[in-house]
N, C-alpha and C. Protein backbone atom coordinates (compact mmCIF):
# COMPACT_ATOMS: atom_id res chain seq x y z
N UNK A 1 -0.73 19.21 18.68
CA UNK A 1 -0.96 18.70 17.34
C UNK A 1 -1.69 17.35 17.44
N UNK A 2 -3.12 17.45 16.71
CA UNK A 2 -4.13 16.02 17.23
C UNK A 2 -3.30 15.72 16.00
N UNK A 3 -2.98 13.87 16.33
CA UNK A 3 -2.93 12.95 15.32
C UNK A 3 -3.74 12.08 15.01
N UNK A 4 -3.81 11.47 13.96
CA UNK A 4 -4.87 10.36 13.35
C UNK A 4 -4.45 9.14 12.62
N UNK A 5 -4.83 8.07 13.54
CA UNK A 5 -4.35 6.79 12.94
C UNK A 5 -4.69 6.46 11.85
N UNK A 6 -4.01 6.08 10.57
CA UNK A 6 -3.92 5.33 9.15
C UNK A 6 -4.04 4.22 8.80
N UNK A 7 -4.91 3.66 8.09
CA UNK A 7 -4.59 2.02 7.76
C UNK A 7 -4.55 2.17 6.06
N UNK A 8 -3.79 1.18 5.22
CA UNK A 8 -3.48 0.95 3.77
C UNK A 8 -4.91 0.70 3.14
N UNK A 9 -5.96 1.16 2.40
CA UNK A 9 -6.80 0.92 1.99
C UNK A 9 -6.51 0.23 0.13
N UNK A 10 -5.34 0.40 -0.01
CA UNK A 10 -5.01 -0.10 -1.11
C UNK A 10 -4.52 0.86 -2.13
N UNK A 11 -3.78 0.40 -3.75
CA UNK A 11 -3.64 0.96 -4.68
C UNK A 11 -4.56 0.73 -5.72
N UNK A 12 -4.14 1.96 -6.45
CA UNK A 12 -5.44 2.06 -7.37
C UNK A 12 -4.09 3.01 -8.50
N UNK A 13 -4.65 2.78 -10.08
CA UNK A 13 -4.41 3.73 -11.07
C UNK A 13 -4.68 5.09 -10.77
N UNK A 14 -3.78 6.04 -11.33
CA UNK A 14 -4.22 7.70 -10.77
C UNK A 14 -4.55 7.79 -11.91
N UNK A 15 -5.63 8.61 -12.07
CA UNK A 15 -6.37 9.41 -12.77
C UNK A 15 -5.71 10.68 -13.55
N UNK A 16 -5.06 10.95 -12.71
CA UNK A 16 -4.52 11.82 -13.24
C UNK A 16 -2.74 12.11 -13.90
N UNK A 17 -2.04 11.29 -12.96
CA UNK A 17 -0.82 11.39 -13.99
C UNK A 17 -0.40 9.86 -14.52
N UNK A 18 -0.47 9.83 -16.12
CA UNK A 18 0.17 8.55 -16.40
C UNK A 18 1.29 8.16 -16.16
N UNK A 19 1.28 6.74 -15.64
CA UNK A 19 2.15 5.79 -15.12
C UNK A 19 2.14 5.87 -13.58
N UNK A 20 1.67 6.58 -13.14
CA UNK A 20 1.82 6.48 -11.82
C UNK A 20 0.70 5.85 -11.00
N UNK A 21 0.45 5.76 -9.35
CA UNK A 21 -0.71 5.50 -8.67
C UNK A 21 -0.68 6.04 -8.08
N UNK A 22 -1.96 5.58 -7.50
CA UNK A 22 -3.04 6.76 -6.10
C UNK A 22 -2.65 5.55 -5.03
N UNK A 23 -1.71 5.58 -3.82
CA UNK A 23 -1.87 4.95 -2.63
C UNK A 23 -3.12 5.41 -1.73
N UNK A 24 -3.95 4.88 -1.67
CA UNK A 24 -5.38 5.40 -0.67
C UNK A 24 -4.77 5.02 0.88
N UNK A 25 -4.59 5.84 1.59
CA UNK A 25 -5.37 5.68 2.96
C UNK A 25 -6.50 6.13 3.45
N UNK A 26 -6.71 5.29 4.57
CA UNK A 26 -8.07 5.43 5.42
C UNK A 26 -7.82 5.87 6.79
N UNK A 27 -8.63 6.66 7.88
CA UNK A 27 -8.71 7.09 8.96
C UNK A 27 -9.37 5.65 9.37
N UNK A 28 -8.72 5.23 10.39
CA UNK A 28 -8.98 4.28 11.58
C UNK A 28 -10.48 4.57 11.64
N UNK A 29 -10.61 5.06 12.16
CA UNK A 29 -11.99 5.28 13.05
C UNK A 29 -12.94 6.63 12.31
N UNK A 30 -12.71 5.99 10.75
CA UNK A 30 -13.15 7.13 9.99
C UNK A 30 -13.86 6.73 8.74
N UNK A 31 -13.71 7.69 7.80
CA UNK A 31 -13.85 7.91 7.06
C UNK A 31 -13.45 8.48 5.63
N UNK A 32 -12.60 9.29 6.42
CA UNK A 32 -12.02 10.39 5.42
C UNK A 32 -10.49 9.50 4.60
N UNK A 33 -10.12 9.65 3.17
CA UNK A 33 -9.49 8.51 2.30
C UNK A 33 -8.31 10.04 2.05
N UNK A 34 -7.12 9.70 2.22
CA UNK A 34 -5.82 10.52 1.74
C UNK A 34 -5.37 9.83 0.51
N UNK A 35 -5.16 10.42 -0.76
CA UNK A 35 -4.91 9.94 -1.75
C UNK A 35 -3.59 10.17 -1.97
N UNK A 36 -2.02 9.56 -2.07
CA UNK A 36 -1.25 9.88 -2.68
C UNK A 36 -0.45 9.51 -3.92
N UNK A 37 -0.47 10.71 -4.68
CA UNK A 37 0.52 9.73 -5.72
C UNK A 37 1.97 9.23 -5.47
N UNK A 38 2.12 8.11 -5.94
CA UNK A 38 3.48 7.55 -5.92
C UNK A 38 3.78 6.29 -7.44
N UNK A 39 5.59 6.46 -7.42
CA UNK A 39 5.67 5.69 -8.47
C UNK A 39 5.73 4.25 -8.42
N UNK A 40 5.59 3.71 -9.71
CA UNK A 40 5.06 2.47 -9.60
C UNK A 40 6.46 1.32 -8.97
N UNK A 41 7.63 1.84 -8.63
CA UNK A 41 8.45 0.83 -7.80
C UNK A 41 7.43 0.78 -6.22
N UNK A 42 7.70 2.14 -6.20
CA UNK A 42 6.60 2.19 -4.51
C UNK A 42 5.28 1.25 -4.59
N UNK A 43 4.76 1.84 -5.52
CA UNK A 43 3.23 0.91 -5.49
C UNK A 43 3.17 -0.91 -5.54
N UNK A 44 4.27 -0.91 -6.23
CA UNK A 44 4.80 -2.88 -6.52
C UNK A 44 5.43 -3.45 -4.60
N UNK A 45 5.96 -2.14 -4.44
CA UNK A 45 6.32 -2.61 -3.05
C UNK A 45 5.33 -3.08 -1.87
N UNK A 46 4.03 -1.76 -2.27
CA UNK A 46 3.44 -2.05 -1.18
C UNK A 46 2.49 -3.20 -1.33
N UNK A 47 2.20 -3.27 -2.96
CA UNK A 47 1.33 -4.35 -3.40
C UNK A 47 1.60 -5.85 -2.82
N UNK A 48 3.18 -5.78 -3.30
CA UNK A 48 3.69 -7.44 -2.61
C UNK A 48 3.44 -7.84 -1.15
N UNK A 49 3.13 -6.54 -0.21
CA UNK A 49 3.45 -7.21 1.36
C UNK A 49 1.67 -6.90 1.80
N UNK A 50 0.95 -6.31 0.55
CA UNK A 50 -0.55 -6.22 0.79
C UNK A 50 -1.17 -7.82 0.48
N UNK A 51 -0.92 -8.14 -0.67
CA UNK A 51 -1.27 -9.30 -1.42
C UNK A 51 -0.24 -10.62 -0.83
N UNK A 52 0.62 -10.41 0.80
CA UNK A 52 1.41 -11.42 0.79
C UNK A 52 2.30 -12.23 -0.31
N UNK A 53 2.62 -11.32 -1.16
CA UNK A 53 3.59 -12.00 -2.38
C UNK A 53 5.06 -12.64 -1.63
N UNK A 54 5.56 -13.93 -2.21
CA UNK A 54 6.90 -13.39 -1.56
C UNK A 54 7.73 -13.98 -2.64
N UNK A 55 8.60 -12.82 -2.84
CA UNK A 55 9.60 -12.81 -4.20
C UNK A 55 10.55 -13.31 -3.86
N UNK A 56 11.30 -13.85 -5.27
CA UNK A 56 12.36 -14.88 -4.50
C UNK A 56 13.80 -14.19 -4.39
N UNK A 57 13.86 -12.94 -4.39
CA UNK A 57 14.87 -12.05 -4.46
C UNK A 57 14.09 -11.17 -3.35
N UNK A 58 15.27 -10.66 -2.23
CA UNK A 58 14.48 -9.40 -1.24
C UNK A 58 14.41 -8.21 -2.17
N UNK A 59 13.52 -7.72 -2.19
CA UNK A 59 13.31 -5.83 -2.58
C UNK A 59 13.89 -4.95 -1.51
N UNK A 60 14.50 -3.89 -1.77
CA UNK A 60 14.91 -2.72 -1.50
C UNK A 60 14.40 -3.00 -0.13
N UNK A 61 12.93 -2.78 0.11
CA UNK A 61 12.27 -2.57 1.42
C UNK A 61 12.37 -3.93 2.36
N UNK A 62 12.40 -4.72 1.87
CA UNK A 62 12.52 -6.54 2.50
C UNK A 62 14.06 -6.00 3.01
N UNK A 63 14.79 -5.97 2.30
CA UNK A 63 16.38 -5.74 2.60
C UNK A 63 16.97 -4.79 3.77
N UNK A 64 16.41 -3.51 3.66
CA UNK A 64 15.90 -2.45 4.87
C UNK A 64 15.88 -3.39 6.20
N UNK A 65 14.37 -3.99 5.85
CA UNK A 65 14.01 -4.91 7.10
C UNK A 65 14.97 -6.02 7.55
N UNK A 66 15.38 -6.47 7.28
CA UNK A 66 16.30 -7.18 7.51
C UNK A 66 17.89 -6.75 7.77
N UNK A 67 18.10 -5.55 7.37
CA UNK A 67 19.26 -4.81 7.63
C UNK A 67 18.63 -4.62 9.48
N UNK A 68 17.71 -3.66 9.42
CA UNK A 68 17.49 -3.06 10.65
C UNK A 68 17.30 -4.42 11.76
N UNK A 69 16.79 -5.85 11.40
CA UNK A 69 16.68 -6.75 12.57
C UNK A 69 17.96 -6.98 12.76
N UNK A 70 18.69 -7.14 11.65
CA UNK A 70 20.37 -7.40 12.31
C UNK A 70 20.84 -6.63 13.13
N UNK A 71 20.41 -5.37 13.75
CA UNK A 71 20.96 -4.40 14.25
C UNK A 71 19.96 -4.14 15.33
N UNK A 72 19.27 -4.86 15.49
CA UNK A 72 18.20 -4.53 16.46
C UNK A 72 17.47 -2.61 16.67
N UNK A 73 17.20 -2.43 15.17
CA UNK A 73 16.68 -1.63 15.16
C UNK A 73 15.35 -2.16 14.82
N UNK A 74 13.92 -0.89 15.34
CA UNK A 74 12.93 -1.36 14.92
C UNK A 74 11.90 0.13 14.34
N UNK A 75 10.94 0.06 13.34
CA UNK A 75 10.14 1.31 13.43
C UNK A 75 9.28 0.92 14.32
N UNK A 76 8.78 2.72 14.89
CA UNK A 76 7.96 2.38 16.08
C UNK A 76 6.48 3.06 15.27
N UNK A 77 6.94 4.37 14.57
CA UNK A 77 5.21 4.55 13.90
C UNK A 77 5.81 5.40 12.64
N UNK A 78 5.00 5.77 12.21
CA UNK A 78 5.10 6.50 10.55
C UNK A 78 4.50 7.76 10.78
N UNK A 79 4.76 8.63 10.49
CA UNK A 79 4.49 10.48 10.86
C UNK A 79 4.15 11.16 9.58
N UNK A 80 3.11 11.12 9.22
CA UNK A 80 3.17 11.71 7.87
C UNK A 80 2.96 13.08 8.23
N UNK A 81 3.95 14.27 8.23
CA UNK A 81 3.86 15.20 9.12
C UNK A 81 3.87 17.24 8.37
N UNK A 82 3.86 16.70 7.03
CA UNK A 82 4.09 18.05 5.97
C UNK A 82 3.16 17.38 4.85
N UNK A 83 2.51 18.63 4.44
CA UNK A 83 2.02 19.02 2.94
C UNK A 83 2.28 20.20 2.28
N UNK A 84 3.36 19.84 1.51
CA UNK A 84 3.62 20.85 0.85
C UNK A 84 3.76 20.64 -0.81
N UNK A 85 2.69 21.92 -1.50
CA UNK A 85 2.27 21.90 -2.86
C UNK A 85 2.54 20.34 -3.49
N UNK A 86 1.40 19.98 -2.68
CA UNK A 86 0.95 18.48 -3.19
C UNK A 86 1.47 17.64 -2.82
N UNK A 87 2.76 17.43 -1.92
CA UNK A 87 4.07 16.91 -1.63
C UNK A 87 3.43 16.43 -0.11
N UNK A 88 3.64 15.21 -0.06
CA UNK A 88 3.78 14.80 2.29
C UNK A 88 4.47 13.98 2.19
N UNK A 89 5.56 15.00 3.26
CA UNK A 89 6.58 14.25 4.26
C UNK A 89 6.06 13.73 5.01
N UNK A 90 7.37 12.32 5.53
CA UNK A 90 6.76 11.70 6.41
C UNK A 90 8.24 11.27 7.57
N UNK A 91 8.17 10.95 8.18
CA UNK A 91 9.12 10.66 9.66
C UNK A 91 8.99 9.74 9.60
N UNK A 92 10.33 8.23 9.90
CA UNK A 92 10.04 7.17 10.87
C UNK A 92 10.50 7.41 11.92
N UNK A 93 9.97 7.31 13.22
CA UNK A 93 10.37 7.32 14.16
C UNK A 93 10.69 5.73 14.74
N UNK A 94 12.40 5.71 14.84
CA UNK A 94 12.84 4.35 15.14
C UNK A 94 13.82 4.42 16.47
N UNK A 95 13.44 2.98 16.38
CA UNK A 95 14.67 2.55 17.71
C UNK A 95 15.32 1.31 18.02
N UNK A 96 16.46 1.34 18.92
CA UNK A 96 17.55 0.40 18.55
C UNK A 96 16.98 -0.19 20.45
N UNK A 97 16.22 -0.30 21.18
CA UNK A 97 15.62 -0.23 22.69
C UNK A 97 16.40 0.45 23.60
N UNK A 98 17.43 1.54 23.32
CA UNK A 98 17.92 2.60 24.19
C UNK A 98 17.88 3.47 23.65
N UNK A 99 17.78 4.36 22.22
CA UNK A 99 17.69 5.33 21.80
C UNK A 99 16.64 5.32 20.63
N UNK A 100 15.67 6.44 20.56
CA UNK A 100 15.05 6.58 20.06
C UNK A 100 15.11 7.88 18.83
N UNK A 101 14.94 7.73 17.46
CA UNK A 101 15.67 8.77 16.31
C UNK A 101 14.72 8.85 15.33
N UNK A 102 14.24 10.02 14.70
CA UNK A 102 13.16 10.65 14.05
C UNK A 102 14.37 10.59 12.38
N UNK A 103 13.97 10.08 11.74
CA UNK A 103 14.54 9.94 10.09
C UNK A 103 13.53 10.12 9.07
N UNK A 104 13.92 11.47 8.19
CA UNK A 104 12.67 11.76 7.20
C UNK A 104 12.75 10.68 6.52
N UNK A 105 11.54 10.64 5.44
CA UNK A 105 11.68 9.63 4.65
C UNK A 105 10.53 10.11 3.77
N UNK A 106 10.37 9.45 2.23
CA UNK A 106 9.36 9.83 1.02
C UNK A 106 7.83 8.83 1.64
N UNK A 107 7.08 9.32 1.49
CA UNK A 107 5.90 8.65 2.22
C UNK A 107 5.48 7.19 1.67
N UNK A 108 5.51 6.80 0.34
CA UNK A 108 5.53 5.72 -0.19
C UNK A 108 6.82 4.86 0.31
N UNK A 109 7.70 5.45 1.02
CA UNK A 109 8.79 4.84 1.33
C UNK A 109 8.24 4.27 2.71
N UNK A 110 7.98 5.60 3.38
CA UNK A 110 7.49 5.26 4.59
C UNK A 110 6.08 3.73 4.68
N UNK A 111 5.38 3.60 3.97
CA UNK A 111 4.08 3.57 4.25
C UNK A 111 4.77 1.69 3.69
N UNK A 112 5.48 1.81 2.64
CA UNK A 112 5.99 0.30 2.28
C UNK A 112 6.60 -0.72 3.85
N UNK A 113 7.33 0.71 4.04
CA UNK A 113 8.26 -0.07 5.65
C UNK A 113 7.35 -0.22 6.88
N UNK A 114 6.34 0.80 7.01
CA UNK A 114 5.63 0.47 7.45
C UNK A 114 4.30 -0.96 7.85
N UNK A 115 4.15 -1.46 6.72
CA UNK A 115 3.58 -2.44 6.57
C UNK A 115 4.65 -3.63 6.77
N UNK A 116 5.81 -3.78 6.51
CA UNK A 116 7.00 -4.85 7.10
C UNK A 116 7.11 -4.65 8.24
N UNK A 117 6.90 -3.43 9.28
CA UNK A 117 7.80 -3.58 10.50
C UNK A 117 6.36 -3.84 11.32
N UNK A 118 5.39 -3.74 10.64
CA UNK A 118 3.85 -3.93 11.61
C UNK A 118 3.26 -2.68 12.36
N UNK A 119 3.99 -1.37 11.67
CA UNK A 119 3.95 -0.14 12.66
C UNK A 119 2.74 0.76 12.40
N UNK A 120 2.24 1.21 13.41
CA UNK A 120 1.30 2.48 12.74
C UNK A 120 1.73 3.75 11.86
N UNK A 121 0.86 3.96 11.17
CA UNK A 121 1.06 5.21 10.45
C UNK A 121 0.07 6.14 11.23
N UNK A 122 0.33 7.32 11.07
CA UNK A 122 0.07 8.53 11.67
C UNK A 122 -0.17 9.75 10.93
N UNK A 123 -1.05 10.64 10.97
CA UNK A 123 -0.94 11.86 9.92
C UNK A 123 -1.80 13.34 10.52
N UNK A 124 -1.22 14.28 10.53
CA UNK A 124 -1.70 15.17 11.74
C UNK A 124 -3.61 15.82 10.90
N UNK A 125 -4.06 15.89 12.04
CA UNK A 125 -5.70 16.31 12.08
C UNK A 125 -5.41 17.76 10.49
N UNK A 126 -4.67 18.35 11.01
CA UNK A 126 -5.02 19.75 9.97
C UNK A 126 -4.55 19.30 8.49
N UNK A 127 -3.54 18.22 8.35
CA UNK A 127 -3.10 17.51 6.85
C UNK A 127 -4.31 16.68 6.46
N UNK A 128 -4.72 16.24 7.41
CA UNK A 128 -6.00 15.16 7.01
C UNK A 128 -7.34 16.38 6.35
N UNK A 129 -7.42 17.16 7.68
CA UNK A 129 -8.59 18.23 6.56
C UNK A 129 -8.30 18.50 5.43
N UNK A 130 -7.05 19.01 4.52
CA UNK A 130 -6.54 19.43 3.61
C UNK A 130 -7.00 18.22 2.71
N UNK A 131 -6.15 17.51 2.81
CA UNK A 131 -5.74 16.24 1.48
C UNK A 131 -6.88 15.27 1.59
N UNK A 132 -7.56 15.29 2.43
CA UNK A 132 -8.78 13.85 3.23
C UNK A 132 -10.04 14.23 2.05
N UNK A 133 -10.03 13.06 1.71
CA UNK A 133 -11.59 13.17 1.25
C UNK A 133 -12.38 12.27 1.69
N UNK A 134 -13.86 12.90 2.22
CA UNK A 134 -15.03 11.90 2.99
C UNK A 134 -15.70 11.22 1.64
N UNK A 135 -15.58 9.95 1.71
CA UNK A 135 -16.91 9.29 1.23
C UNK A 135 -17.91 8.68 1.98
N UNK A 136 -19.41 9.83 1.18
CA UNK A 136 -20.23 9.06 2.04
C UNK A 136 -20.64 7.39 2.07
N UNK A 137 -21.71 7.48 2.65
CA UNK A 137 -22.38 5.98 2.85
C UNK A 137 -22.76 5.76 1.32
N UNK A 138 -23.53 6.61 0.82
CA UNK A 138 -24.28 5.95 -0.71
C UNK A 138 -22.84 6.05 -1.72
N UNK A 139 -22.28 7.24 -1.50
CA UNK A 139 -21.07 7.04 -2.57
C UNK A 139 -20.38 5.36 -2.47
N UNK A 140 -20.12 5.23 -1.30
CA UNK A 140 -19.24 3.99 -1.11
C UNK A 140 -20.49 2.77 -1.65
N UNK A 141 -21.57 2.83 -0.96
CA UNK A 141 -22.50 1.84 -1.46
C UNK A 141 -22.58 1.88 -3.49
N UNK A 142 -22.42 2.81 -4.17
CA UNK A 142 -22.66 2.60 -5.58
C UNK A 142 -21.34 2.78 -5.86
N UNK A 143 -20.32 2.70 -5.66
CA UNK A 143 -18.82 2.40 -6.03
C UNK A 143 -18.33 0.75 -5.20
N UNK A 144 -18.87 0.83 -4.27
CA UNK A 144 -18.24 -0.39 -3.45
C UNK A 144 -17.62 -1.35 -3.96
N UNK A 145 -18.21 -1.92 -5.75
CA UNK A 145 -17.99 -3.56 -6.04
C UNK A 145 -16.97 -2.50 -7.25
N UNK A 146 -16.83 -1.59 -8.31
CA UNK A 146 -15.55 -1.25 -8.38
C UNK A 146 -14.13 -0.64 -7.71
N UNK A 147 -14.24 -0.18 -6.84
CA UNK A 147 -13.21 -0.15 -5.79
C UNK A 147 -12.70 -1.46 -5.63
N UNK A 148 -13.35 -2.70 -5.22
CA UNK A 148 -13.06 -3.90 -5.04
C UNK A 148 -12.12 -4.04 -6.07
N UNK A 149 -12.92 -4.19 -7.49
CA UNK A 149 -12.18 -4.48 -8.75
C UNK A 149 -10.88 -3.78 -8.92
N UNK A 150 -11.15 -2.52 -8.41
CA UNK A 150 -9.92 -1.66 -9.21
C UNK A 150 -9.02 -1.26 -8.43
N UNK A 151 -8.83 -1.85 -7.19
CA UNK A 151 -7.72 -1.65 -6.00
C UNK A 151 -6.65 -1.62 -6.37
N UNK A 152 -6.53 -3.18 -7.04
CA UNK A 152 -5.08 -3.38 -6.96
C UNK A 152 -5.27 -3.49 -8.61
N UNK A 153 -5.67 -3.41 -9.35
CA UNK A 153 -5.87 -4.00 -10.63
C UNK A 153 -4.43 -2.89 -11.37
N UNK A 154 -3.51 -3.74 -11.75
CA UNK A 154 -1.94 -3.30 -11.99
C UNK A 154 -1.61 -3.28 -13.39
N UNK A 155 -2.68 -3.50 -14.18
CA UNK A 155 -2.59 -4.10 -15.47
C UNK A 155 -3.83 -4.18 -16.27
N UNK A 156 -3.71 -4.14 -17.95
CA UNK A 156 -4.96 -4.89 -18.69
C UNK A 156 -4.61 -6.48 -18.67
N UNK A 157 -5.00 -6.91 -17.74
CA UNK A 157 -4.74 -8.76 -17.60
C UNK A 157 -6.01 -9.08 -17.88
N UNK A 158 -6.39 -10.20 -18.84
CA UNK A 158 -7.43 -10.77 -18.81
C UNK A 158 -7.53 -12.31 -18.32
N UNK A 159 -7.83 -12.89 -17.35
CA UNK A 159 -7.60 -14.41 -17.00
C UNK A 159 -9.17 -14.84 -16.22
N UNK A 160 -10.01 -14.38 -17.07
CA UNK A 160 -11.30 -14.93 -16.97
C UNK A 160 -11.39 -16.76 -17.80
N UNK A 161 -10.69 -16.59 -18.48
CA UNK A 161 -10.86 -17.72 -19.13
C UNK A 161 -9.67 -19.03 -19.17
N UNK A 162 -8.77 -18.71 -17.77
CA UNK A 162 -8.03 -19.44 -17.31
C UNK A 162 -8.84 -20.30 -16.03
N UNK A 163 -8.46 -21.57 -15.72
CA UNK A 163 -8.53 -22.37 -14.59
C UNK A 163 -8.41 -21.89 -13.41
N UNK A 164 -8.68 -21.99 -12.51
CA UNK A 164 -7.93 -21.56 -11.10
C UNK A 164 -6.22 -22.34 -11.26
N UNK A 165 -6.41 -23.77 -11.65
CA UNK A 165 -4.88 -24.16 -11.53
C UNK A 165 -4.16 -23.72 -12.65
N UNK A 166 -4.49 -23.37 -13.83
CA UNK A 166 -3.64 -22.46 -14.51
C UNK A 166 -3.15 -21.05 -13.71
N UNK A 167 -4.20 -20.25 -13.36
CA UNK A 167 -3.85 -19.21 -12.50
C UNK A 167 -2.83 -19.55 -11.83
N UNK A 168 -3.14 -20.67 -11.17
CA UNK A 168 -2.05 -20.68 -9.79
C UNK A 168 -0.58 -20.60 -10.48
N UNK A 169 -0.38 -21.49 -11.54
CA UNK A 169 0.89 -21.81 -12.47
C UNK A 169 1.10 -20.23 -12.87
N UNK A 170 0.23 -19.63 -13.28
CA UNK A 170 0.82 -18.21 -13.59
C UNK A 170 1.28 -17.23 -12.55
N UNK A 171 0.53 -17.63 -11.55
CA UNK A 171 1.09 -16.51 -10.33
C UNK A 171 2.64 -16.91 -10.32
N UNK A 172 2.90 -18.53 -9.93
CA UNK A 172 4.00 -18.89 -9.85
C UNK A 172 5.27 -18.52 -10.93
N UNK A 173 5.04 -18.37 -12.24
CA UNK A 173 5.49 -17.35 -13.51
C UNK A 173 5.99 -16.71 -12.94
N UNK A 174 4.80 -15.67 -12.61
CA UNK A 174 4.81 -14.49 -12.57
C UNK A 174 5.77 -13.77 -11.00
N UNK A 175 5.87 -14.07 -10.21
CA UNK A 175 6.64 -14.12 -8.82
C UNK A 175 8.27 -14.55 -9.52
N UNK A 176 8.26 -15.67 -9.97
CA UNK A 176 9.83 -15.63 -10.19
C UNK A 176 10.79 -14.88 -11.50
N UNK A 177 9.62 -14.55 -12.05
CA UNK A 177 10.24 -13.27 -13.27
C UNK A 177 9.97 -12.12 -12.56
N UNK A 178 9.66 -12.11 -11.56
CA UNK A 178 9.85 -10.87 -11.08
C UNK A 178 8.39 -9.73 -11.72
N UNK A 179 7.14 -10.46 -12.23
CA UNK A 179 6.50 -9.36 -12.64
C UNK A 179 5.69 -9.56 -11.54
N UNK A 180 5.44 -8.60 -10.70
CA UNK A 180 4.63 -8.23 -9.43
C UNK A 180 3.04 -8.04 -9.87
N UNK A 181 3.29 -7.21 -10.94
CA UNK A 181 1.97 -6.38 -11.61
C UNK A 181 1.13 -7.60 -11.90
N UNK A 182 1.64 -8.61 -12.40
CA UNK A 182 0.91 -9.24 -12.93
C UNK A 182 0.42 -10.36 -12.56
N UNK A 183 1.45 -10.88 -10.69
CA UNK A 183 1.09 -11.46 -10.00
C UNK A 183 -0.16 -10.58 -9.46
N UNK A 184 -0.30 -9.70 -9.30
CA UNK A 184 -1.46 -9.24 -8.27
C UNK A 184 -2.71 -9.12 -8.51
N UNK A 185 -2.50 -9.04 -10.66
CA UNK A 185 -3.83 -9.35 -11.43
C UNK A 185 -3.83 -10.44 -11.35
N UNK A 186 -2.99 -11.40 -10.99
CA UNK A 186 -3.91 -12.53 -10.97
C UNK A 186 -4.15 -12.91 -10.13
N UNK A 187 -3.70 -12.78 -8.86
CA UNK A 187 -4.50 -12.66 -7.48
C UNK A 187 -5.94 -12.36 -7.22
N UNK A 188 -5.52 -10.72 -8.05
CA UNK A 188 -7.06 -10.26 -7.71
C UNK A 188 -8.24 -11.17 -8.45
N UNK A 189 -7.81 -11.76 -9.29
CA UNK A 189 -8.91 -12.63 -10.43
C UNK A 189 -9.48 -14.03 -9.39
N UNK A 190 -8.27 -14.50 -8.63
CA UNK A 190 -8.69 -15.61 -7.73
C UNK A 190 -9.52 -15.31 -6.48
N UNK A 191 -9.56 -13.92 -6.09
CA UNK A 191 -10.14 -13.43 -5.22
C UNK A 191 -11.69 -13.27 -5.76
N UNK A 192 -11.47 -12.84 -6.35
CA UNK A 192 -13.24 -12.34 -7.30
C UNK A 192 -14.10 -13.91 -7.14
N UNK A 193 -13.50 -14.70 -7.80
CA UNK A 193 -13.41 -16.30 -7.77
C UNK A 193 -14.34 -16.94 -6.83
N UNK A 194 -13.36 -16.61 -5.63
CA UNK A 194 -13.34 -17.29 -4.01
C UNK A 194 -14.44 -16.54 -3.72
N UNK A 195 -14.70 -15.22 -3.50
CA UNK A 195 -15.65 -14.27 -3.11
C UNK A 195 -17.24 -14.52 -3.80
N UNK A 196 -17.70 -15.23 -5.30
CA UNK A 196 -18.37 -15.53 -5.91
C UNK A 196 -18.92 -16.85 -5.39
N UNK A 197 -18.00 -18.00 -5.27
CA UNK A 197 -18.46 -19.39 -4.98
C UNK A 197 -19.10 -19.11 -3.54
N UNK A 198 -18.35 -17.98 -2.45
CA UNK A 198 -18.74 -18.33 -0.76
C UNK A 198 -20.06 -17.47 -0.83
């Protein structure tokens, strides 16, 4: 069974079912983009440890991590290893440094813990043909600068007509009420920002 290394290419709105998102991955040494849907606790999860958020309460997945260092457990990679009618399972394969233990897990689950423990994700060659979609060179070249926009974009936020140091005051808001979504629109607004002036 060939496997194929994964990296987080980001979240995006799904198209197709409301309220939910499209988690994108990417092939390492590729091309080909796995789209999955997941709900928006998953997507806030992975957003915070994409965008370096740090909330002043641990999340579910922060808590995990920190359960498992107390115990000297660690993940070693992420197995996204079934597709079924639209559905991929996924495996962590973990360890405590004498025993090593395969634990299913929901892939948005997986792919959140994944990004805390620093681990690879993984997804077998014949799931990737299935679910993988290639974008070419010109597709990506005439989408490139909305993809940018619409990665993480979590919200109708408008803060074009805020300061950068207002922004900053709102991120700060926004992190200790706990709205993620709306920290990350305004992230993404300071990014656009920074990316414009350099």
């Amino acid at each position: 069974m060939k496997r194929v290394k994964l990296k987080v290419l980001g979240i995006s709105y799904s198209q197709t079912q409301s309220g939910a998102y499209a988690l994108i991955l990417v092939e390492e040494d590729g091309e080909r983009r796995v789209p999955i849907i997941i709900g928006g606790f998953e997507a806030q999860a992975i957003v915070i440890k994409l965008e370096n958020l740090d909330p002043p309460r641990p999340l579910t997945h922060d808590l995990f991590r920190s359960f498992a260092a107390e115990f000297n457990v660690s993940i070693i990679e992420v197995m996204i290893y079934k597709l079924e009618e639209g559905v991929f399972y996924s495996r962590l394969l973990c360890s405590n440094g004498e025993k090593e233990l395969s634990i299913d897990s929901r892939t948005s689950d997986a792919v959140a813990l994944a990004l805390r423990f620093g681990c690879p994700i993984y997804i077998t060659e014949e799931i990737l043909e299935k679910a993988g979609i290639t974008i070419t060179p010109a597709d990506a070249d005439s989408s490139a600068d909305n993809d940018t926009d619409n990665l993480f974009e979590t919200g109708n936020y408008r803060f074009e007509n805020y300061s950068d140091e207002e922004l900053f005051k709102l991120i700060d808001e926004a992190v200790k009420t706990e709205d993620y979504e709306r920290a990350a629109s305004i992230r993404d607004e300071l990014d656009k920002r920074k990316k414009k002036s350099d």
